[in-house]
Protein backbone atom coordinates (compact mmCIF):
# COMPACT_ATOMS: atom_id res chain seq x y z
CA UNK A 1 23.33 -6.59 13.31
CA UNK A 2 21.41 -8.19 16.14
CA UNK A 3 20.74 -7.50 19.58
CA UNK A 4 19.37 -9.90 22.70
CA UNK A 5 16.95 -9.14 24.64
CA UNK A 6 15.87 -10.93 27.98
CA UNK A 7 12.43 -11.47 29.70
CA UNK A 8 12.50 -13.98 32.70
CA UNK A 9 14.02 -17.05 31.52
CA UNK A 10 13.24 -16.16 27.75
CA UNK A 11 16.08 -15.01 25.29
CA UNK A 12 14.92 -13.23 21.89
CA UNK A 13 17.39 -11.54 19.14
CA UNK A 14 15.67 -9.39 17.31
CA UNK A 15 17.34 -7.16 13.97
CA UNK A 16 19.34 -3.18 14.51
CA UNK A 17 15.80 -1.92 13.24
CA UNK A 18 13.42 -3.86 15.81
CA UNK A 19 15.78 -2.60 18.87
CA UNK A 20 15.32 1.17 17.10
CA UNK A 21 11.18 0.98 16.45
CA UNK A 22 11.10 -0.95 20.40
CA UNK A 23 13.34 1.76 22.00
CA UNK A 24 10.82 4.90 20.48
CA UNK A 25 7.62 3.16 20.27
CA UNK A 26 7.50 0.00 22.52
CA UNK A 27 6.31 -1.89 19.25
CA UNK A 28 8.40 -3.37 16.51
CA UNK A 29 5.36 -2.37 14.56
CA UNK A 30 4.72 1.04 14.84
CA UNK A 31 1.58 2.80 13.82
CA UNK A 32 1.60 6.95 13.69
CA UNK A 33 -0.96 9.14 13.65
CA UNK A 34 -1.18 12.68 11.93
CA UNK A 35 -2.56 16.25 13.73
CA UNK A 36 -3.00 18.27 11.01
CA UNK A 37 -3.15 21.80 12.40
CA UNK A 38 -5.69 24.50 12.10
CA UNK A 39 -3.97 27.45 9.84
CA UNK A 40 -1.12 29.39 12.12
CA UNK A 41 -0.17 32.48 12.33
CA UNK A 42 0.76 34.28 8.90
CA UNK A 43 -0.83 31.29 6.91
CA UNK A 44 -3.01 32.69 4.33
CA UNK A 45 -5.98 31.05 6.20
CA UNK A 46 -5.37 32.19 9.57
CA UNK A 47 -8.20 32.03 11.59
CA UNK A 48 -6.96 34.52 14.56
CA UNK A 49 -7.38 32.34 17.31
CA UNK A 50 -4.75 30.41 18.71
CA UNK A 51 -6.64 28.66 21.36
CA UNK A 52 -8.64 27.04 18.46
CA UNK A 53 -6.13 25.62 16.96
CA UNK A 54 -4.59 23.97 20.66
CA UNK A 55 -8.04 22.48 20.95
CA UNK A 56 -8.61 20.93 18.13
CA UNK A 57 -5.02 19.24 18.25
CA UNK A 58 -5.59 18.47 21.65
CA UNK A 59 -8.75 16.78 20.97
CA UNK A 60 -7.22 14.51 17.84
CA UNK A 61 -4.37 13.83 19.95
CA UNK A 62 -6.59 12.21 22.50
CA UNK A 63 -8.69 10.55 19.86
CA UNK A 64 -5.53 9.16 18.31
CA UNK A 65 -3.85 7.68 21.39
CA UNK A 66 -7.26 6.40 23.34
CA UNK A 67 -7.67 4.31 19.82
CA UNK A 68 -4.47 2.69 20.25
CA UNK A 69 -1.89 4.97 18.04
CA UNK A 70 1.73 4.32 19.19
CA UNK A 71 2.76 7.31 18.14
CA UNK A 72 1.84 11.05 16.99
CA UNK A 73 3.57 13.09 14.12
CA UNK A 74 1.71 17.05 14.40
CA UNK A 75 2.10 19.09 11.41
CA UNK A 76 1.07 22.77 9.79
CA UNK A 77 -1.18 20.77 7.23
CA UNK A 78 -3.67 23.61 6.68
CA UNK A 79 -0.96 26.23 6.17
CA UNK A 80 -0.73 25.75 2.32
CA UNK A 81 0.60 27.03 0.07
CA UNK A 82 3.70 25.95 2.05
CA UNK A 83 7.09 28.21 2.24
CA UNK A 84 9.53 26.06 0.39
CA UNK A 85 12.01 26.04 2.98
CA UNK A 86 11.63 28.04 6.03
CA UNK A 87 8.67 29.09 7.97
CA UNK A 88 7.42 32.42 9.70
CA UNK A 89 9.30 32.04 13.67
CA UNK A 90 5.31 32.61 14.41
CA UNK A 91 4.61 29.37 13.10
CA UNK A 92 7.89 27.74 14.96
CA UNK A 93 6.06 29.51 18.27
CA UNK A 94 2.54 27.85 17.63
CA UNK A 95 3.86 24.65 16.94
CA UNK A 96 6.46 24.07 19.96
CA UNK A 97 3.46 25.56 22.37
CA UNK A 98 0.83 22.73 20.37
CA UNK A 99 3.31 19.90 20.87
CA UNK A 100 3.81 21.08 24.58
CA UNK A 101 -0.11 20.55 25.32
CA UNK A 102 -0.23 17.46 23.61
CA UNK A 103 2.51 16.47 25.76
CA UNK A 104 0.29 16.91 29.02
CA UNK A 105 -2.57 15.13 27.71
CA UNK A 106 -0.64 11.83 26.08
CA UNK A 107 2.03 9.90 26.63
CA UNK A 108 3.38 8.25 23.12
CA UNK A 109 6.20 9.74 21.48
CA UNK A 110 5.66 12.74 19.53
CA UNK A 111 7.36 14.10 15.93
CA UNK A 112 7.29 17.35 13.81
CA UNK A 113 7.07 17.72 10.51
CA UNK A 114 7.11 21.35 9.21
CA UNK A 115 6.15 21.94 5.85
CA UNK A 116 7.01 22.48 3.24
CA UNK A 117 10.94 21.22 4.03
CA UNK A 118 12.01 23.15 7.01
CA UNK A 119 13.56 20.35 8.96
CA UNK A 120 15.75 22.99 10.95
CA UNK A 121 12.96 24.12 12.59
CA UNK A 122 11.47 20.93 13.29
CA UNK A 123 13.87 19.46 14.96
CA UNK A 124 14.88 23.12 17.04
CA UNK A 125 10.82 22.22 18.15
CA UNK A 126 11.83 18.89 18.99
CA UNK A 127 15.04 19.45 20.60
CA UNK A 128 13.13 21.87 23.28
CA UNK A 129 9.99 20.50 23.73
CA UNK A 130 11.93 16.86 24.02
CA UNK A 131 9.54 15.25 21.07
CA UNK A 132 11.50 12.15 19.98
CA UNK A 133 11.16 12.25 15.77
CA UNK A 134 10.77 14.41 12.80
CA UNK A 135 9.98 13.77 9.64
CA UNK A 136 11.91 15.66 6.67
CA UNK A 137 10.20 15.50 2.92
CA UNK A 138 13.48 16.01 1.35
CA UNK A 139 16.73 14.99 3.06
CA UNK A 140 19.09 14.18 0.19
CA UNK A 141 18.60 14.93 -3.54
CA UNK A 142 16.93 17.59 -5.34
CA UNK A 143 12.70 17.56 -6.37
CA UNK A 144 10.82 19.32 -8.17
CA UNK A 145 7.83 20.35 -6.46
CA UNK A 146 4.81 23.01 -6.38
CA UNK A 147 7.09 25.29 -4.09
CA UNK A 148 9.59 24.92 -6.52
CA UNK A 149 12.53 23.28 -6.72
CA UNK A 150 13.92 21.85 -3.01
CA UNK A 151 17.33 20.88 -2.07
CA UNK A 152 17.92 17.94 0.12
CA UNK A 153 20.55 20.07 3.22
CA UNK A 154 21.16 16.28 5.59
CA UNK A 155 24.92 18.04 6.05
CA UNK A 156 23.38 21.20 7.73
CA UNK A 157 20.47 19.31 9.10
CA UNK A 158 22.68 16.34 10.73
CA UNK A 159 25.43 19.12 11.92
CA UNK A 160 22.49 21.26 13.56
CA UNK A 161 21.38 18.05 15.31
CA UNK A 162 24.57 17.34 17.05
CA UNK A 163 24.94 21.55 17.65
CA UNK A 164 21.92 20.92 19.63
CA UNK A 165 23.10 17.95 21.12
CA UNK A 166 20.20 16.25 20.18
CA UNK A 167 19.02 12.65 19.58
CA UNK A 168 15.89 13.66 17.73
CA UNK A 169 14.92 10.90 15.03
CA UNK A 170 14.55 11.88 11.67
CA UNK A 171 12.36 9.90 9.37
CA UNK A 172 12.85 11.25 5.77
CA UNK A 173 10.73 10.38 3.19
CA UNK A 174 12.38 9.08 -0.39
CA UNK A 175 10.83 10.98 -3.50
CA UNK A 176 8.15 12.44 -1.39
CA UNK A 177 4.67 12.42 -2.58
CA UNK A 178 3.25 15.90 -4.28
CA UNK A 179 6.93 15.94 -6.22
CA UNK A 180 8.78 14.62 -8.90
CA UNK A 181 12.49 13.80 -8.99
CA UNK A 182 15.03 15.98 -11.47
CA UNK A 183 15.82 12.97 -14.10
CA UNK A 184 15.56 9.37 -13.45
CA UNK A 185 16.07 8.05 -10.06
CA UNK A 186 16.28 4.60 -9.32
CA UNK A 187 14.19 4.01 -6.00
CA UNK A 188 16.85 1.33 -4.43
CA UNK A 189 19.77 4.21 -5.09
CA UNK A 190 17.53 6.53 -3.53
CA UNK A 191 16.89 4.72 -0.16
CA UNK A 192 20.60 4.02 0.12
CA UNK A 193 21.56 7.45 -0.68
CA UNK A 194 18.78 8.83 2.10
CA UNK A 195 20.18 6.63 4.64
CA UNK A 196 24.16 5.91 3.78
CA UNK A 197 24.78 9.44 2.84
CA UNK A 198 22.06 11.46 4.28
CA UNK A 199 22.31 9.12 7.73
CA UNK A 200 18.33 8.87 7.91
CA UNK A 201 17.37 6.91 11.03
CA UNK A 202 13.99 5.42 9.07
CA UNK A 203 12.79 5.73 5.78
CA UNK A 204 9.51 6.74 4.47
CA UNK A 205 7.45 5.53 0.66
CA UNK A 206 4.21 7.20 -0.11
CA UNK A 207 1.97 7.81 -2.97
CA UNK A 208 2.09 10.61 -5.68
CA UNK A 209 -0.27 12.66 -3.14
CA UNK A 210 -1.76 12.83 -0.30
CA UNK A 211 -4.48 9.75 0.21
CA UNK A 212 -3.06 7.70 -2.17
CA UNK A 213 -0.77 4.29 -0.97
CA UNK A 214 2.41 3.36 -2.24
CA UNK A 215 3.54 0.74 -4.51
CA UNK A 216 3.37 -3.11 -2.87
CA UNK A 217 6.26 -3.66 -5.07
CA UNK A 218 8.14 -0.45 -4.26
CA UNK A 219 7.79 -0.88 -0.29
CA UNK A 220 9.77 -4.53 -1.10
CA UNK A 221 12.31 -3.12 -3.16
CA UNK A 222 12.71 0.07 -0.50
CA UNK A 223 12.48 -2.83 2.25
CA UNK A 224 15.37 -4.79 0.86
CA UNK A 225 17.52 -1.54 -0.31
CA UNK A 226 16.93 -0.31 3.27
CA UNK A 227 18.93 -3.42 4.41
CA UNK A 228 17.56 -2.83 8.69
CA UNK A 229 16.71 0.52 8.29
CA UNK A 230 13.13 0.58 8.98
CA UNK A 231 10.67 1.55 6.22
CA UNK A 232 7.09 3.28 6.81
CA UNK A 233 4.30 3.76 4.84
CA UNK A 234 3.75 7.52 4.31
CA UNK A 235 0.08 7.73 3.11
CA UNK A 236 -2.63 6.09 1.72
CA UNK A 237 -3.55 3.45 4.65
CA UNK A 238 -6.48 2.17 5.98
CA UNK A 239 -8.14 -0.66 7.27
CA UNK A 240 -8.73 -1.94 3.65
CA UNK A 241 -5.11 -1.89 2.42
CA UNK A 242 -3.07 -2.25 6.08
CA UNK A 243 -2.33 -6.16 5.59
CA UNK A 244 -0.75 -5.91 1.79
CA UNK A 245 1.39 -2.57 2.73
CA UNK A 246 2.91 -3.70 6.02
CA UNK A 247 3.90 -6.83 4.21
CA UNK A 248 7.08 -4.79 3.31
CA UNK A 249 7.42 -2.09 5.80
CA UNK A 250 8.00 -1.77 9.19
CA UNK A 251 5.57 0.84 10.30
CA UNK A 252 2.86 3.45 9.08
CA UNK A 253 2.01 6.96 9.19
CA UNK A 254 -2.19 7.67 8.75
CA UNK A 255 -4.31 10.65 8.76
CA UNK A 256 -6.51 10.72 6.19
CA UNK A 257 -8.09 7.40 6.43
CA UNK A 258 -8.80 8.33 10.36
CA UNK A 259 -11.01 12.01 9.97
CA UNK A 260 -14.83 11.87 9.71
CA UNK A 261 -16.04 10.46 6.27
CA UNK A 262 -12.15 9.65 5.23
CA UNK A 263 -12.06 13.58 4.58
CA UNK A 264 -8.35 15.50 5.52
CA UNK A 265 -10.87 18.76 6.02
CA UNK A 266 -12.53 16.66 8.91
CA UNK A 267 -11.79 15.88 12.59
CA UNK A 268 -9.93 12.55 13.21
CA UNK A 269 -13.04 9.90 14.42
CA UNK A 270 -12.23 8.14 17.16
CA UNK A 271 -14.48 5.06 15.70
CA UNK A 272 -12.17 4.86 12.76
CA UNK A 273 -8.87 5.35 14.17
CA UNK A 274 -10.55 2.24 16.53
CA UNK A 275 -10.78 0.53 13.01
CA UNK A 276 -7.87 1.00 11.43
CA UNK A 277 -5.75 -0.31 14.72
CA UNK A 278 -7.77 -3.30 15.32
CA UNK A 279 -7.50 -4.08 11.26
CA UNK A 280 -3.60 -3.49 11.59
CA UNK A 281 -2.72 -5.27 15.14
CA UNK A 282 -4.58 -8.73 13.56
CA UNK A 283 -2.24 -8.50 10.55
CA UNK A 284 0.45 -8.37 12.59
CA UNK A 285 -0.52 -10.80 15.03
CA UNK A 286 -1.28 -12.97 12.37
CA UNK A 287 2.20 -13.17 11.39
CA UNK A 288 3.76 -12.84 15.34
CA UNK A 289 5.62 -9.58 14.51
CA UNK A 290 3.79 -7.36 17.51
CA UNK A 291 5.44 -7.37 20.64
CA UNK A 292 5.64 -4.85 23.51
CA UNK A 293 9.08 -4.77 25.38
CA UNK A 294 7.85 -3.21 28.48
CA UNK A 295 9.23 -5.69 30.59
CA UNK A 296 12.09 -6.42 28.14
CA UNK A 297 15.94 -4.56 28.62
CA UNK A 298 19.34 -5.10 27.08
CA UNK A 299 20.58 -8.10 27.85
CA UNK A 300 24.92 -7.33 28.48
C-alpha cells in the first residue's frame, strides 16, 4: 500500500511502512537510543536513591537526543535477574516518573520496554505518560529463556491496548536475543506470525545477546517476510557495522555501542553517540532514503 505525500509543488509516494516510521519519528530511517536504568526499587541491586537513578537517565537522555537520536526506548536494564513476566508496581512507579522527566528535557518520541516480558505494564506506562512505543521481547510464540520458559500473550496485550484506548506502538522482537525457540522455527514464519497474528506494528532481529548484531542475511529474509512492516536492528550496531545492517532494515535500536569505552556498565558518551549518527545518516544519504517530513502532510 502507498500513500502521497505533498510539499509545494512536489508529489512523493512513499510505502504503508515509510508513512508509519515518518508519522512517529519524522525519519523514514529511524535511529533509537537505549537508557538503561540504574537498579529500581526491589531489584536485587537497588541502590536506595531514586533521584540517582532520574539523573543519570536524564543526563543520557540529553546526550542521546543533542547527538542526533530520533528516538529514545528507557528500560530497567540493571534490574537483572529479570521477573519473567511481571514486575514489582514499585518498578512500574519509577519508570512512568523517569519517562515523565525525560519528557521535560527532550522532545523525540519515547518507548518502554520492561523486562523481562511485561508488556502490560509497559504500555499502562505509556498509555499515561503519552510515550508513543514499546517494545515486547516475546509477543507470539513460546522461548526458552534464563527466566524460564515465556509465553508470547499479543491477545491480552492487543485487548489491553484498545481497553486503554491507546495507540501505543509496539515493536516486538522475533526470537529475541538471550533465548532460544522451543523446536525449530523458521525465521520468515516467525515474522509473519509476530505481525499477521500477533498484529506487531514493527518488527525487531538481534543477536544471540546483548552486543552482538544480527545476521545480514537474516535482516533480508525478515525484510522480505515482513512484506512493509518495518524491521529494526535490535543490537549489536555501531559505526563499524551501520551501513551492511541497515541494508535490510528500516531502523535501529543502540546502546551499547554509545556508553564510554563501548561498555553497557558505562554512561552513554555523547562523542560516540555523535559517531555513530554521523556514520549512519551518510549511509543513508548515500542511498537517498533520509528524509524529514516536517513540512510534508497527507495529501487527500
Amino acid at each position: 500500500m502507498t500513500f502521497t505525500f505533498k510539499s509545494g509543488n512536489h508529489t512523493k509516494s512513499v510505502k504503508k511502512k515509510d508513512v508509519d516510521l515518518y508519522q512517529l519519528f519524522k525519519t523514514r530511517r529511524p535511529i533509537i537510543g537505549v537508557v538503561h536504568l540504574l537498579p529500581l526499587p526491589t531489584s536485587p541491586r537497588w541502590g536506595g536513591s531514586l533521584k540517582a537513578i532520574i539523573d543519570r537517565a536524564e543526563q543520557e537522555a540529553v546526550a542521546l537526543t543533542s547527538g542526533g537520536i530520533d528516538g529514545i526506548i528507557v528500560e530497567n536494564f540493571f534490574d537483572a535477574p529479570f521477573t519473567k513476566n511481571q514486575v514489582d508496581p514499585a518498578v512500574v512507579s519509577a519508570m512512568t516518573i523517569v519517562v515523565q522527566r525525560i519528557q521535560n528535557l527532550v522532545t523525540v518520541p519515547i518507548g518502554l520496554n520492561v523486562l523481562r516480558n511485561d508488556a502490560r505494564s509497559a504500555i499502562a506506562i505509556a498509555s499515561c505518560t503519552q510515550a508513543e512505543f514499546i517494545r515486547v521481547n516475546v509477543l507470539t510464540g513460546v522461548m526458552a529463556t534464563d527466566q524460564g520458559l515465556i509465553e508470547g500473550e499479543a491477545h491480552q496485550l492487543l485487548r489491553y491496548r484498545r481497553e486503554l484506548g491507546s495507540d501505543v506502538k509496539i515493536l516486538a522482537d522475533v526470537l529475541v536475543k538471550h533465548a532460544r525457540p522451543l523446536g525449530s522455527v523458521n525465521l520468515t514464519n516467525a515474522v509473519e506470525d509476530t505481525i499477521e497474528r500477533g498484529l506487531a506494528d514493527g518488527v525487531i532481529l538481534s543477536g544471540w545477546a546483548t552486543g552482538n548484531p544480527p545476521n545480514p542475511e537474516d535482516l533480508e529474509l525478515a525484510s522480505r517476510a515482513a512484506k512493509g512492516t518495518p524491521v529494526f536492528v535490535g543490537s549489536g550496531a555501531s559505526w563499524d557495522n551501520i551501513a551492511t545492517l541497515m541494508q535490510a532494515a528500516d531502523g535501529v535500536i543502540v546502546s551499547s555501542s554509545l556508553k564510554r569505552h563501548g561498555m553497557r556498565e558505562q554512561t552513554i558518551d555523547p562523542i560516540r553517540v555523535s559517531q555513530f549518527v554521523e556514520a549512519a545518516r551518510l549511509n543513508f544519504n548515500s542511498k537517498g532514503q533520509t528524509e524529514s517530513i516536517s513540512s510534508l502532510k497527507l495529501h487527500s
